[in-house]
Structure formats: structure tokens, C-alpha cells
N, C-alpha and C. Protein backbone atom coordinates (compact mmCIF):
# COMPACT_ATOMS: atom_id res chain seq x y z
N UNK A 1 -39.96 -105.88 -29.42
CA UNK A 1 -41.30 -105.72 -29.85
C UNK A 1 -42.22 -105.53 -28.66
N UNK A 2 -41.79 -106.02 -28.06
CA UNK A 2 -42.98 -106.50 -26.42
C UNK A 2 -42.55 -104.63 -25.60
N UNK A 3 -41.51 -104.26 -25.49
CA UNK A 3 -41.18 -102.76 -25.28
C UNK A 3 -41.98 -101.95 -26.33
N UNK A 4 -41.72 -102.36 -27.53
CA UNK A 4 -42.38 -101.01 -28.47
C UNK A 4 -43.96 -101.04 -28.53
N UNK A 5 -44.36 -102.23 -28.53
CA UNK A 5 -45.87 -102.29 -27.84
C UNK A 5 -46.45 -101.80 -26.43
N UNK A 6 -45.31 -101.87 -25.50
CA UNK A 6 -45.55 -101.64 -24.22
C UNK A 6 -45.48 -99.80 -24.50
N UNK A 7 -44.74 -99.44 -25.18
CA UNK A 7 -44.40 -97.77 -25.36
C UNK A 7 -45.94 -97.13 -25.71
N UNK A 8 -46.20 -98.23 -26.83
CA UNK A 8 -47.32 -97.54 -28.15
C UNK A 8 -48.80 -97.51 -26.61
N UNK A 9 -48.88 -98.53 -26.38
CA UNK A 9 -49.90 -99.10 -25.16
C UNK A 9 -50.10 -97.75 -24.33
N UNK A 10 -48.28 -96.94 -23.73
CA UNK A 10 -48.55 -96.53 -22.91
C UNK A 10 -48.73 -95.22 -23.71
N UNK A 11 -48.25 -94.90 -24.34
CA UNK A 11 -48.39 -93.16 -25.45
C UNK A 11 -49.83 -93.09 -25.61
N UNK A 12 -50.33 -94.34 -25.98
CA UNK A 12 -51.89 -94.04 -26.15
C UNK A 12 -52.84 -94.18 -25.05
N UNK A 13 -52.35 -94.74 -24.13
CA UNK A 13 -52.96 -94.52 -22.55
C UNK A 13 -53.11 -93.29 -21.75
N UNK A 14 -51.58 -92.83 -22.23
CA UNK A 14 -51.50 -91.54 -21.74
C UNK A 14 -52.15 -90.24 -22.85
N UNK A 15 -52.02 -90.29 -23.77
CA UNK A 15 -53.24 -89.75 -24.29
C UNK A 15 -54.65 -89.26 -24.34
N UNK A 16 -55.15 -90.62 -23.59
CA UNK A 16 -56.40 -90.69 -23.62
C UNK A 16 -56.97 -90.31 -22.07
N UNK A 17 -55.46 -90.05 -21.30
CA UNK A 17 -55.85 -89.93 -20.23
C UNK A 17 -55.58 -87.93 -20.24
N UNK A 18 -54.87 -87.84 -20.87
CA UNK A 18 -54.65 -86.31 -21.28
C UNK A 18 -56.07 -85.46 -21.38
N UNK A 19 -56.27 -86.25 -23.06
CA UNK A 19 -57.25 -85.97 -23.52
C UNK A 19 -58.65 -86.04 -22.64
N UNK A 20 -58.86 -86.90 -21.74
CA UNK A 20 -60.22 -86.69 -20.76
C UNK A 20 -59.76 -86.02 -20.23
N UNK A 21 -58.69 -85.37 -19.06
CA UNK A 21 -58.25 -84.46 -18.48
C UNK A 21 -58.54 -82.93 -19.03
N UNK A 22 -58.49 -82.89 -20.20
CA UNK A 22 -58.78 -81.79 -21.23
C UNK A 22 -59.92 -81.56 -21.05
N UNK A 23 -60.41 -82.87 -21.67
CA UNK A 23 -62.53 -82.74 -21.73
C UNK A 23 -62.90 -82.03 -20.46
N UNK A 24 -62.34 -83.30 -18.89
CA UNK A 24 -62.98 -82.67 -17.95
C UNK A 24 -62.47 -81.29 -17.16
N UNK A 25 -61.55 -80.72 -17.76
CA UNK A 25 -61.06 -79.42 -17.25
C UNK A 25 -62.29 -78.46 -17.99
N UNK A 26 -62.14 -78.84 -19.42
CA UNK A 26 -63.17 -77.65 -20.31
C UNK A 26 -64.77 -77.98 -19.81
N UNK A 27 -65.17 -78.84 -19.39
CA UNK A 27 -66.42 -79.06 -19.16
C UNK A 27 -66.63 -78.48 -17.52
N UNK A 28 -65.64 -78.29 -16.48
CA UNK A 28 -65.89 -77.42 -15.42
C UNK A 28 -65.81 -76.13 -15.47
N UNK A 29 -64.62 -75.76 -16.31
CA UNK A 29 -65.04 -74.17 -17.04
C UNK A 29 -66.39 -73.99 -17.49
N UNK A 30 -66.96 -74.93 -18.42
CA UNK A 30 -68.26 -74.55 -19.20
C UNK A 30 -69.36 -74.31 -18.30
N UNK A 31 -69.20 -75.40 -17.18
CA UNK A 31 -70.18 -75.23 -15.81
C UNK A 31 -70.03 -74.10 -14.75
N UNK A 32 -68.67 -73.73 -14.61
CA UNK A 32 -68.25 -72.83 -13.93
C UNK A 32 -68.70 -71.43 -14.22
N UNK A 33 -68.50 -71.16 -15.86
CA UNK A 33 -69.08 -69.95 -16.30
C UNK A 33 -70.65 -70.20 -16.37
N UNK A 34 -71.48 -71.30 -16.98
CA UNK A 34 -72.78 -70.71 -16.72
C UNK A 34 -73.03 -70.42 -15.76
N UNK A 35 -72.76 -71.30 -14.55
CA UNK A 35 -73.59 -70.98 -13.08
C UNK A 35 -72.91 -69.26 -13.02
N UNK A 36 -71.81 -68.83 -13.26
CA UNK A 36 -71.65 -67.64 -13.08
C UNK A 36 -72.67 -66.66 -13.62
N UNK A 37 -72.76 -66.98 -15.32
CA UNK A 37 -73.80 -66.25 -16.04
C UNK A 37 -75.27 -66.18 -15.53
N UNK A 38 -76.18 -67.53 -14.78
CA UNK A 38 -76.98 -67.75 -14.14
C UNK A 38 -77.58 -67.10 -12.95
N UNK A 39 -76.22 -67.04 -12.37
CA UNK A 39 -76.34 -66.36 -11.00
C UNK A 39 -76.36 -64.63 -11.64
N UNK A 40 -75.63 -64.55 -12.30
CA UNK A 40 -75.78 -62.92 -12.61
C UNK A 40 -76.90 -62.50 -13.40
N UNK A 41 -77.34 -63.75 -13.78
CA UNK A 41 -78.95 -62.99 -14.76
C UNK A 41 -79.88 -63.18 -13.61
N UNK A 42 -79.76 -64.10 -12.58
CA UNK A 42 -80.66 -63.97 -11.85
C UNK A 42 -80.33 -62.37 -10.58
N UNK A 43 -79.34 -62.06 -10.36
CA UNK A 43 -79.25 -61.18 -9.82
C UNK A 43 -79.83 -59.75 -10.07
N UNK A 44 -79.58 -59.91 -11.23
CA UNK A 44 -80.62 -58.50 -11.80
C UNK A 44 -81.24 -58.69 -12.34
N UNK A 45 -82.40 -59.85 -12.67
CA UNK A 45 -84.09 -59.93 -12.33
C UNK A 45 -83.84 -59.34 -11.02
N UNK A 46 -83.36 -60.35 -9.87
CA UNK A 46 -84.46 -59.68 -8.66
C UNK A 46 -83.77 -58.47 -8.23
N UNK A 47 -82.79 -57.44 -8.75
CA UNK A 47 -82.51 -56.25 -8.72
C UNK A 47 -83.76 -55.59 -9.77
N UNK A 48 -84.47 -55.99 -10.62
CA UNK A 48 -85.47 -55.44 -11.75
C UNK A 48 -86.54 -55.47 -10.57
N UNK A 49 -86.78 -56.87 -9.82
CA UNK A 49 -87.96 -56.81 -9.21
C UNK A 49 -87.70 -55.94 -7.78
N UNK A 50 -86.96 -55.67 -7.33
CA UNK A 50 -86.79 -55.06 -6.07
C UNK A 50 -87.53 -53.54 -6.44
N UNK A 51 -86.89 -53.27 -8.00
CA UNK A 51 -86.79 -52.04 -7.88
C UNK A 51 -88.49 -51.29 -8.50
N UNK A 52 -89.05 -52.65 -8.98
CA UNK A 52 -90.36 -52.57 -9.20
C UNK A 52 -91.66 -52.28 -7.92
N UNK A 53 -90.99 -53.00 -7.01
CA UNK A 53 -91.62 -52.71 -5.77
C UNK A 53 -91.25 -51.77 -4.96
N UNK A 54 -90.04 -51.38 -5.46
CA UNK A 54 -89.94 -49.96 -4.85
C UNK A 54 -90.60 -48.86 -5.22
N UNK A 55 -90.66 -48.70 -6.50
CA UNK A 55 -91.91 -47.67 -7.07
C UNK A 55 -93.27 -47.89 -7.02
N UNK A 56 -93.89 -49.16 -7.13
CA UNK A 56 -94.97 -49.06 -6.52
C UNK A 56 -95.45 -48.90 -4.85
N UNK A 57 -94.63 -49.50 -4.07
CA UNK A 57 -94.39 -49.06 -3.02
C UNK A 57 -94.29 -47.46 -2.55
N UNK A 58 -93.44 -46.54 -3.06
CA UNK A 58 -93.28 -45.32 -3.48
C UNK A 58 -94.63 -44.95 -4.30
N UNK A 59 -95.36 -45.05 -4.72
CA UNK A 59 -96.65 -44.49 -5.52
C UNK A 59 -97.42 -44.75 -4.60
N UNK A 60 -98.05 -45.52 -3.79
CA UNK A 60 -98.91 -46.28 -2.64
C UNK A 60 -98.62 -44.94 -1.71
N UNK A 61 -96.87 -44.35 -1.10
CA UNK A 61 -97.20 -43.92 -0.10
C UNK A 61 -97.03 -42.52 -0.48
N UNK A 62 -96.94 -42.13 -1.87
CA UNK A 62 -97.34 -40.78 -2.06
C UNK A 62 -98.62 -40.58 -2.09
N UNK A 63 -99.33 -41.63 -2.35
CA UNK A 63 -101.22 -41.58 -2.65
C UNK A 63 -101.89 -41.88 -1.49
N UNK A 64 -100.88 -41.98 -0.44
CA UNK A 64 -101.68 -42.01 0.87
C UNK A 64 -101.31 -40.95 1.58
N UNK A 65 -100.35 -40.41 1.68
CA UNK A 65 -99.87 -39.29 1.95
C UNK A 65 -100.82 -38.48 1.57
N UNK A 66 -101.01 -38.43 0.45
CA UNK A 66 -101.98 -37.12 -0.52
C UNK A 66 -103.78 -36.76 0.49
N UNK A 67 -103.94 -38.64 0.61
CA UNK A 67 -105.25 -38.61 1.00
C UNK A 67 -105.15 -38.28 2.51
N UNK A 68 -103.97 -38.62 3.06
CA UNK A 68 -104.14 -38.40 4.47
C UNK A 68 -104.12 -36.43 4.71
N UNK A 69 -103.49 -35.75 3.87
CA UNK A 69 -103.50 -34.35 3.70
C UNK A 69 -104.81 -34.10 3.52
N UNK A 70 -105.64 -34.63 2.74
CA UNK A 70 -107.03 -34.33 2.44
C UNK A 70 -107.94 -34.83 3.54
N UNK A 71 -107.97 -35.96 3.90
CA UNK A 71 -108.62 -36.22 5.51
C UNK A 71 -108.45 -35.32 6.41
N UNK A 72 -107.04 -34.58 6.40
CA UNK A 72 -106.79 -33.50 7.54
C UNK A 72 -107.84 -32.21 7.25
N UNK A 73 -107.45 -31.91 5.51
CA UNK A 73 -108.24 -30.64 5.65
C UNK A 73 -109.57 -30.58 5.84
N UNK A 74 -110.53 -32.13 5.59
CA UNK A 74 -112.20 -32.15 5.69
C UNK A 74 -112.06 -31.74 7.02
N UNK A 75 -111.19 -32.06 8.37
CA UNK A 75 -111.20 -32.53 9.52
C UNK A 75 -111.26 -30.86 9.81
N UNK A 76 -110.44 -29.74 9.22
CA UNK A 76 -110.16 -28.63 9.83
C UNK A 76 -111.04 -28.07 8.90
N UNK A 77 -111.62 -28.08 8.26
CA UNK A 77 -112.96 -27.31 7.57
C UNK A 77 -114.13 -26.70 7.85
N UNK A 78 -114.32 -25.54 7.97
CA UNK A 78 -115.38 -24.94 8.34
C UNK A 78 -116.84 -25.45 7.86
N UNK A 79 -117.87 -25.91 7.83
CA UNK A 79 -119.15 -26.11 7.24
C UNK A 79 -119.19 -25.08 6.19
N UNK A 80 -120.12 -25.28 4.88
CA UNK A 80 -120.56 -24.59 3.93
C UNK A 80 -119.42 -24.58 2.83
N UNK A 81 -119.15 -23.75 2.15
CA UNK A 81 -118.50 -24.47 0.95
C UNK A 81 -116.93 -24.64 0.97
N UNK A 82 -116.42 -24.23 1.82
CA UNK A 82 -114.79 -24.93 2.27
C UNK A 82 -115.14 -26.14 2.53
N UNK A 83 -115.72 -26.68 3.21
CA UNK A 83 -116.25 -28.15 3.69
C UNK A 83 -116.19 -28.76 2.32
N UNK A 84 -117.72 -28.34 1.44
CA UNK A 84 -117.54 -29.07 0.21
C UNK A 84 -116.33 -28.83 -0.54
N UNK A 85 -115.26 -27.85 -0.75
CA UNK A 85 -114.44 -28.03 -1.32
C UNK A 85 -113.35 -29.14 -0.93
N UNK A 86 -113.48 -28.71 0.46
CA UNK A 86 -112.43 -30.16 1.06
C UNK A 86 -112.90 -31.49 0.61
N UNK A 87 -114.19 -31.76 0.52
CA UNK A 87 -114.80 -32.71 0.40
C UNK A 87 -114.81 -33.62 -1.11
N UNK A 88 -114.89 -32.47 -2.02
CA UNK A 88 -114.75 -32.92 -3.47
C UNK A 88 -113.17 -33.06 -3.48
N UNK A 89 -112.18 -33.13 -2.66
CA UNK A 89 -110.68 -33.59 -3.33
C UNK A 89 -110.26 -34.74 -2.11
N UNK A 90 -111.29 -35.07 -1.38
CA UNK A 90 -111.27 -36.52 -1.10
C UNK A 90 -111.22 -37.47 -1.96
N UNK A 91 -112.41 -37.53 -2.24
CA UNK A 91 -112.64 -38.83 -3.31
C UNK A 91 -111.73 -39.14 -4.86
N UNK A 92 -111.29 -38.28 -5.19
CA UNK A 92 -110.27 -38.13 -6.33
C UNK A 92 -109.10 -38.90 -5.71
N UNK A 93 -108.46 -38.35 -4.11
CA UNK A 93 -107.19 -39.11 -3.68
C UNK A 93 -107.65 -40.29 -3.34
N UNK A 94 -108.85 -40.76 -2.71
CA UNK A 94 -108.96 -42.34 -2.68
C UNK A 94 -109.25 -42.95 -3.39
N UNK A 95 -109.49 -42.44 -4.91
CA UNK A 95 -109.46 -43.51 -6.08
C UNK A 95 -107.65 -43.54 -6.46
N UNK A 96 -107.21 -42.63 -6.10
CA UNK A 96 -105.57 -42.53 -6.29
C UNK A 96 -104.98 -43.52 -5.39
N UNK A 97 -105.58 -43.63 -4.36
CA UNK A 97 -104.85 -44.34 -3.25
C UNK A 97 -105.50 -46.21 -3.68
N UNK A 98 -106.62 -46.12 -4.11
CA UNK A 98 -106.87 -47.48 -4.74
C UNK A 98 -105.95 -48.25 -6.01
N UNK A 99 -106.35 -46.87 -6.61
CA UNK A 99 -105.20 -47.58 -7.79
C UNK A 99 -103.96 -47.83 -7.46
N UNK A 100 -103.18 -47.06 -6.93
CA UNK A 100 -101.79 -47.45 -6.60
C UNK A 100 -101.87 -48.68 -5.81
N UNK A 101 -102.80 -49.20 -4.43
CA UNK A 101 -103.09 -50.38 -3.87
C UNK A 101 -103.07 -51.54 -5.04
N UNK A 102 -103.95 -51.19 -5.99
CA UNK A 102 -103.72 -52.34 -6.95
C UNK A 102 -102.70 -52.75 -8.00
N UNK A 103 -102.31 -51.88 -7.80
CA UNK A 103 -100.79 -51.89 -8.55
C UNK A 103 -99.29 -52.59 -7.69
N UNK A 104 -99.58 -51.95 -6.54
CA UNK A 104 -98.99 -52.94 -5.25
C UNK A 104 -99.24 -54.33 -5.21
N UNK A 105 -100.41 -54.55 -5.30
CA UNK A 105 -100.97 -55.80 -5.23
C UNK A 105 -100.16 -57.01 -6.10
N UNK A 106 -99.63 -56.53 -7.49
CA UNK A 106 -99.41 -57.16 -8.12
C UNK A 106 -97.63 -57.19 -8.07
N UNK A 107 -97.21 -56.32 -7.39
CA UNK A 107 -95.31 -56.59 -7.02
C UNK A 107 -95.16 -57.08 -5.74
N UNK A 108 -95.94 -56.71 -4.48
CA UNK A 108 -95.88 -56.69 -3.38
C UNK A 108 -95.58 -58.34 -2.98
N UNK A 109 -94.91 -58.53 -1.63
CA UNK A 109 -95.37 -59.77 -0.73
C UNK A 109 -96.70 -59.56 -0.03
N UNK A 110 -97.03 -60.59 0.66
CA UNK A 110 -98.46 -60.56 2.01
C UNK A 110 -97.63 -59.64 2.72
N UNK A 111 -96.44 -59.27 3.09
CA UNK A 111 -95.44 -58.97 4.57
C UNK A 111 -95.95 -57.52 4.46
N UNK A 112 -96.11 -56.39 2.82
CA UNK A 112 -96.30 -55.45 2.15
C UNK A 112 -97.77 -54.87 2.03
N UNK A 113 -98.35 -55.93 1.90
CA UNK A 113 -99.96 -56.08 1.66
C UNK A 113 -101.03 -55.60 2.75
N UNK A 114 -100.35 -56.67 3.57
CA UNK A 114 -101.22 -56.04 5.29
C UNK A 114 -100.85 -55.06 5.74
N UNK A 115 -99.69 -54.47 5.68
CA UNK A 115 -99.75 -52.67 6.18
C UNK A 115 -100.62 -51.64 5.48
N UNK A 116 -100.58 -51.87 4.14
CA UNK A 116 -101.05 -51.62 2.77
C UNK A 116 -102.98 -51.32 3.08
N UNK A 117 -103.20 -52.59 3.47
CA UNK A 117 -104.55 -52.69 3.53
C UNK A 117 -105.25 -52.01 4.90
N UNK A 118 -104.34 -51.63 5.51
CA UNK A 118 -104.68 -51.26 6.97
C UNK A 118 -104.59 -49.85 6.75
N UNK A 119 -103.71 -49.15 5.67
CA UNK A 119 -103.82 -47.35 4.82
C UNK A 119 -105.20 -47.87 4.48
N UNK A 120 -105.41 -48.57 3.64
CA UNK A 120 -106.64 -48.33 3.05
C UNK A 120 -107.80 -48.18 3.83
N UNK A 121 -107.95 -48.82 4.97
CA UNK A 121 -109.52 -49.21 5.34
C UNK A 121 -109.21 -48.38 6.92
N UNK A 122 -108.02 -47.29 7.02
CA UNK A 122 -108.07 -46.51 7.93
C UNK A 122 -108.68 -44.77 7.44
N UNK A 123 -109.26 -45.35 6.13
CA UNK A 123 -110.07 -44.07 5.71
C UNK A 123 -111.87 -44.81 5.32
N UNK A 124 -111.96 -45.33 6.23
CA UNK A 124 -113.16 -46.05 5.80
C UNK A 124 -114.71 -45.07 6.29
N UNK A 125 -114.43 -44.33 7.08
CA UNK A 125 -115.03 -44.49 8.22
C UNK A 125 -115.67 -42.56 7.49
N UNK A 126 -114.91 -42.07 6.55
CA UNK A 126 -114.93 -40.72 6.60
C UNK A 126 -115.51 -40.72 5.13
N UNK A 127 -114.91 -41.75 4.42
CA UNK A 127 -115.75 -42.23 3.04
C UNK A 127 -117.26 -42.58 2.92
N UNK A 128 -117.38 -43.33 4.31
CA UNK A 128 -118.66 -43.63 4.21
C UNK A 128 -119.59 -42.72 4.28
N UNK A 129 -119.25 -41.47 5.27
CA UNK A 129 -120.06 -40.32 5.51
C UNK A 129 -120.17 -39.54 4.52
N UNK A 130 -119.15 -39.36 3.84
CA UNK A 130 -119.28 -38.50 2.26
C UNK A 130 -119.94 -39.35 1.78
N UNK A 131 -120.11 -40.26 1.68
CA UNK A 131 -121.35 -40.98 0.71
C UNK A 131 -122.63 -40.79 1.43
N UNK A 132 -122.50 -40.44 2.48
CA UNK A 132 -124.28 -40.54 2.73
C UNK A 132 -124.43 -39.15 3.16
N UNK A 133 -123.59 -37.93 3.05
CA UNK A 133 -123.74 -36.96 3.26
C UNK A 133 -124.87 -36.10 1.95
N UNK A 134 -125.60 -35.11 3.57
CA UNK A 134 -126.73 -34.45 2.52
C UNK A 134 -125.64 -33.12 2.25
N UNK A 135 -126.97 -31.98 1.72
CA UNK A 135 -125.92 -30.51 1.21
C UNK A 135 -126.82 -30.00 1.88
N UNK A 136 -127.50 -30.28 3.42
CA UNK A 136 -127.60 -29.50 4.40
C UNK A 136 -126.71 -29.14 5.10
N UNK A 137 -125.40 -29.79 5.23
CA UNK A 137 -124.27 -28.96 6.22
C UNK A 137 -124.74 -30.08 7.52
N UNK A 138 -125.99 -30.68 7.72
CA UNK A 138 -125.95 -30.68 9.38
C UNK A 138 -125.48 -32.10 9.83
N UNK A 139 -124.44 -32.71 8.97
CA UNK A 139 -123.75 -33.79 9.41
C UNK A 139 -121.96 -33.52 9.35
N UNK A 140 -121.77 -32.29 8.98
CA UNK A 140 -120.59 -31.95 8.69
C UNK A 140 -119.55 -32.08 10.49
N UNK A 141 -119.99 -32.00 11.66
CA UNK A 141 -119.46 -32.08 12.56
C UNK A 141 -119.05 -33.82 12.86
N UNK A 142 -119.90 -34.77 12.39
CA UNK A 142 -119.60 -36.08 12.24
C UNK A 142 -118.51 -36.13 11.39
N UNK A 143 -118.59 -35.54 10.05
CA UNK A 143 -117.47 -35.98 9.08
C UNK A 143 -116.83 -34.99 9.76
N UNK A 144 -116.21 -34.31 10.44
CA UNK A 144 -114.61 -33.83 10.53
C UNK A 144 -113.99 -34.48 11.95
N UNK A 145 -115.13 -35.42 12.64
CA UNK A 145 -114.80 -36.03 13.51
C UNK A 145 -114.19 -37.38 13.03
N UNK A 146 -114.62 -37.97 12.08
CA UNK A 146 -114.13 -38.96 11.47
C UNK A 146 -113.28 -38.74 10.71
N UNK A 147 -113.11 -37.28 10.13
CA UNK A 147 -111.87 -37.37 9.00
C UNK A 147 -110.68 -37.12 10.24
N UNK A 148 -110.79 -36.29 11.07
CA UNK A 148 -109.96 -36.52 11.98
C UNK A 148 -109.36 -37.74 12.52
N UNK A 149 -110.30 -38.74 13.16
CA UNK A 149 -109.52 -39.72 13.70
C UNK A 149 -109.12 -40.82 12.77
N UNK A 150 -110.05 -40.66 10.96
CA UNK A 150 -109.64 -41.49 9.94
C UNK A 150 -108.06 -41.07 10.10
N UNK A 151 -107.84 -39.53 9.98
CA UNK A 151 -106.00 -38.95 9.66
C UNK A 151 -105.29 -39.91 10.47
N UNK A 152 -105.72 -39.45 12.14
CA UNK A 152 -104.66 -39.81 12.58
C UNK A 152 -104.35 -41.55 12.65
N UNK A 153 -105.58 -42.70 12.36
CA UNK A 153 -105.45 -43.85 11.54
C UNK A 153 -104.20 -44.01 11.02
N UNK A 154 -104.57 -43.09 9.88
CA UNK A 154 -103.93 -43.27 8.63
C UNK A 154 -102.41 -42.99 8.72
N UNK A 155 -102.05 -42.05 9.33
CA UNK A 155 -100.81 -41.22 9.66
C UNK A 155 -100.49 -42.95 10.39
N UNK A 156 -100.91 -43.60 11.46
CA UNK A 156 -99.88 -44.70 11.95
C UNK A 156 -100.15 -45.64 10.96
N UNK A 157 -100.81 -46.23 9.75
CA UNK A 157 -101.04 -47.01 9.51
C UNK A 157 -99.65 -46.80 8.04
N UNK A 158 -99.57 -45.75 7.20
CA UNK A 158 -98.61 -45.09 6.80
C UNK A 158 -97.14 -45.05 7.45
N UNK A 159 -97.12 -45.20 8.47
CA UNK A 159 -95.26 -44.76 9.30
C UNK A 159 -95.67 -46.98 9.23
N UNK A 160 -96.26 -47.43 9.58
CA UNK A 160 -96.21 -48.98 9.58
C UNK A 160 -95.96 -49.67 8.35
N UNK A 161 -96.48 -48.48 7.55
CA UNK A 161 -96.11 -49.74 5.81
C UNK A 161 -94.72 -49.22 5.35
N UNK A 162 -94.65 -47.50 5.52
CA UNK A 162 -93.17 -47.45 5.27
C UNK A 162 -91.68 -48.43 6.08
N UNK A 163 -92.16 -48.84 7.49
CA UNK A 163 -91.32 -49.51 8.13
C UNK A 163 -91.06 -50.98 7.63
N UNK A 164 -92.57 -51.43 6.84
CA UNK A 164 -92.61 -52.70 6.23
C UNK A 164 -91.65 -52.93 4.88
N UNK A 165 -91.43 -51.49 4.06
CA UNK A 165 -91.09 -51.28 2.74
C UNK A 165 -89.72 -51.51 3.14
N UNK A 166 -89.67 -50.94 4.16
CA UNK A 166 -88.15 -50.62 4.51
C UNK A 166 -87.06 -51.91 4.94
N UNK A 167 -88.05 -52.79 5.63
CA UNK A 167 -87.76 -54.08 6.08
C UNK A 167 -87.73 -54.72 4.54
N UNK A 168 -88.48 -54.81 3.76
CA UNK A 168 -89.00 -55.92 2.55
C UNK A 168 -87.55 -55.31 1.85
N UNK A 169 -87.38 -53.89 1.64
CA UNK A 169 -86.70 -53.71 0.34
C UNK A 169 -85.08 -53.90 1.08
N UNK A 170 -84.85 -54.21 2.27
CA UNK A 170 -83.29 -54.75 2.86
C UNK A 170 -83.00 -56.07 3.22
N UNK A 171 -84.32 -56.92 3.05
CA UNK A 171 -84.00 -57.84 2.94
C UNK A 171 -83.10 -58.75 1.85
N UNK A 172 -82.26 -59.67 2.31
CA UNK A 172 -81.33 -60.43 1.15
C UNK A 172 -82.55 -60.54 -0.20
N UNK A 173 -81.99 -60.94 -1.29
CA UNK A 173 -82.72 -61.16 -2.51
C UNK A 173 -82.93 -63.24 -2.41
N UNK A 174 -84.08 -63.87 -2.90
CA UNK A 174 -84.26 -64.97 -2.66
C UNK A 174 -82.90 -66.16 -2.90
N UNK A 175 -82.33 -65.73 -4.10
CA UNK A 175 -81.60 -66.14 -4.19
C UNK A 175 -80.21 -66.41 -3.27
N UNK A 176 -79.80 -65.24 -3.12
CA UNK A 176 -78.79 -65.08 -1.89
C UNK A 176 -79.20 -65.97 -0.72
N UNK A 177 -80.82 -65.59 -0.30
CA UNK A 177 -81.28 -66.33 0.86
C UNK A 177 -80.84 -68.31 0.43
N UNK A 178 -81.09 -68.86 -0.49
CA UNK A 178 -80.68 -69.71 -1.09
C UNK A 178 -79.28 -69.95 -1.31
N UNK A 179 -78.62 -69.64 -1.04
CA UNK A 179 -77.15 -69.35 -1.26
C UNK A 179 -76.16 -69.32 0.27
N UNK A 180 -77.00 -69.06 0.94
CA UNK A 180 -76.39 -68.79 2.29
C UNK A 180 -76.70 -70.06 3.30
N UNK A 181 -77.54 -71.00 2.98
CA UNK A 181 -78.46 -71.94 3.75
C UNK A 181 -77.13 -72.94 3.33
């Protein structure tokens, strides 16, 4: 009796030691696969967000591009109505070049932002004169002096944010950065 108790004791010891063995095998699978599932939903969010800032990023430097083409041509413009024609497709690209800024604004890092803002306010100087320009013509040698050196501004301030985009969008994703520490 003292054996068949000692048997039953141990069949059900070993059982129960089975049986948690079971539990805790299936419960590291269960952990094993979410963190897998986790890590992969988080991987493509920030593959969604990379690629969000890549197009706005990409819209920013086609709309500065655009305006820096148009700064060039006020700059090479004859006075009288080439001038004003150059002049009226300014202001159209720097409301283009604003909007896309604010659209940046809202995917971008600060790292993105300050190159960003340095396109913007490297056309400051040629804006202001179209705003206070008369339709006598006799300030037109000021504005192509300023749309000039606004361009060439703009042209380094442009090769600086693309180098920034370029840095931001090869950098590891946060996660990874988290992952590697």
C-alpha cells in the first residue's frame, strides 16, 4: 500500500509537473509570438512614418526648387513687363513653398525643420521688395539684386536640407535605436 501510494503520489507529481511544463512552454510561445507581432506592427508604422516624411520632405524641396527658379528669373529680368511677369510667378511659388513648410512641420523632426526654415527666410529679402514695389520700374535694379543673392541663399540653404533629409531618412528607425542599446 505504502508503494502504491508512493506510485499514485509520484504519477500525480509528475503530472503536475508535466502539465506546468506545458503551461510554461505555451505561455513563452504566446509571449514569443506577440513580441514578434509587436515588433512587426511597430516596424511598419515607422516604415508608414518614414515614408510620410519622405513625401513631404520631397514636396518642400520641389516647392523650393520651383521658387528658387523663379528668384533666378526676377534676378535675370529685364525692367518693364518681363520683370512684372517674373514677378507675378513669385508669389504663387512662395505660398507653395509655405504650404509644403507646413505640411513638413507636422511629419518632420527639429534636425528637418532648421534647414527647412533657413529655405524659407533665404527668400525674405526679395519678398519684401515685391511688396513694397511701385509700377514705376525704378526699384527693379534692387529687386534683381536681391532676387539674386536671395537664389544663391536659397540654392545653399536647399543642398543643406536635402543633406538633412538624407541623414534623417537613413537613420535607424526609433525602435531599432531601442533595440540595439
Amino acid at each position: 500500500m505504502d508503494a502504491g501510494l508512493a506510485g499514485l503520489i509520484g504519477a500525480l507529481g509528475g503530472g503536475f509537473i508535466g502539465a506546468a511544463g506545458a503551461w510554461g512552454a505555451a505561455l513563452i510561445a504566446f509571449k514569443g509570438a506577440r513580441y514578434q507581432a509587436d515588433r512587426q506592427g511597430n516596424a511598419t508604422h515607422e516604415q508608414w512614418l518614414r515614408q510620410l516624411r519622405r513625401d513631404a520632405s520631397l514636396a518642400f524641396i520641389t516647392a523650393a526648387r520651383t521658387y528658387s527658379e523663379k528668384l533666378k528669373e526676377c534676378a535675370q529680368a529685364p525692367s518693364g513687363s518681363v520683370m512684372d511677369a517674373a514677378i507675378e510667378q513669385v508669389h504663387p511659388a512662395w505660398q507653395r513653398l509655405r504650404s509644403t513648410y507646413e505640411a513638413l512641420q507636422l511629419e518632420a523632426s527639429d534636425g528637418l525643420l532648421q534647414p527647412a526654415e533657413a529655405v524659407l527666410t533665404a527668400g525674405t529679402n526679395t519678398n519684401v521688395l515685391i511688396g513694397m514695389r511701385t509700377s514705376t520700374h525704378s526699384d527693379d535694379q534692387a529687386l534683381r539684386i536681391a532676387s539674386l543673392e536671395d537664389w544663391k541663399r536659397i540654392e545653399r540653404s536647399i543642398a543643406a536640407f536635402v543633406a538633412s533629409c538624407r541623414k534623417s531618412l537613413q537613420e535607424p528607425a526609433p525602435l531599432e535605436q531601442r533595440n540595439s542599446l
